[in-house]
Protein backbone atom coordinates (compact mmCIF):
# COMPACT_ATOMS: atom_id res chain seq x y z
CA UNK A 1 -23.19 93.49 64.42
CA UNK A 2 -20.62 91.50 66.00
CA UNK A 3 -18.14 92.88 68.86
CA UNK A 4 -15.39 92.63 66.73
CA UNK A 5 -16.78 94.97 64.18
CA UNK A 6 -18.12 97.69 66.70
CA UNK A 7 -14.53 97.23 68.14
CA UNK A 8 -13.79 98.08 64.98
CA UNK A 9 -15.74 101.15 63.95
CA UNK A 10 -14.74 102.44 67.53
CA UNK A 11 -10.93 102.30 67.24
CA UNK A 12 -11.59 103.94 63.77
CA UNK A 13 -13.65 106.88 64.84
CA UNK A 14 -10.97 107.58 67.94
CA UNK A 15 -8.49 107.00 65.56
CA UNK A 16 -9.95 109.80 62.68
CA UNK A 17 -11.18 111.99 65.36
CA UNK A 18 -8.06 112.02 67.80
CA UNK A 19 -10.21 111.86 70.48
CA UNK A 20 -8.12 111.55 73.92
CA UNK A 21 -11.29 109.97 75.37
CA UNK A 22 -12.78 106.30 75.11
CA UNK A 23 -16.31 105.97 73.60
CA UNK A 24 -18.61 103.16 73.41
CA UNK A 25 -21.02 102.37 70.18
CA UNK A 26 -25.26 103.06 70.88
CA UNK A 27 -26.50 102.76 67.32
CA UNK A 28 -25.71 102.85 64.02
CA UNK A 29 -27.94 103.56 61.41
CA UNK A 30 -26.27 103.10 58.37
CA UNK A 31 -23.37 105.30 58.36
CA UNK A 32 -24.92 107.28 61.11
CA UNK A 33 -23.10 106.20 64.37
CA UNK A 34 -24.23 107.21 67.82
CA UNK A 35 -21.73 107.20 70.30
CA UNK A 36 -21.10 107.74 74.18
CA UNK A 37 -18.04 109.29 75.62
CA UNK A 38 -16.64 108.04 79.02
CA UNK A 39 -17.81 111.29 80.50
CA UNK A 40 -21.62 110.25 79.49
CA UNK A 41 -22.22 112.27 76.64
CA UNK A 42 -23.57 111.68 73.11
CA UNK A 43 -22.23 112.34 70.00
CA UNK A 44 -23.74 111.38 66.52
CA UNK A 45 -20.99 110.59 63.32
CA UNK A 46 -21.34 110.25 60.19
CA UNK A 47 -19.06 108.47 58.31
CA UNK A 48 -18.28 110.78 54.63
CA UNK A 49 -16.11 108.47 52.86
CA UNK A 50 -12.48 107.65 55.23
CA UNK A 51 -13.66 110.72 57.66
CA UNK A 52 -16.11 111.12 60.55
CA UNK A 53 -17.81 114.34 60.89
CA UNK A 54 -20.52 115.53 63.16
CA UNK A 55 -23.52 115.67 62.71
């Protein structure tokens, strides 16, 4: 996966979510995506059609 494309799914998760934090990508597994906030937690999404929900 190329920067620009976990760029990407980032900005789109923030954006869905309305998260007032930053995250950074860990792993994706297909439309499982692992995340880690800027307070060093992590979250798993997963991606049900335009929405992320939690796992």
């Amino acid at each position: 996966m190329t920067p620009e494309e976990e760029k990407q799914i980032v900005e789109e998760i923030i954006k869905r979510r309305r998260l007032p934090y930053s995250i950074e990508l860990v792993d994706v597994q297909g439309d499982r995506f692992t995340v880690r906030n800027n307070f060093g937690s992590t979250t798993v999404y997963i991606k049900k059609g335009e929405d992320f929900i939690l796992e």
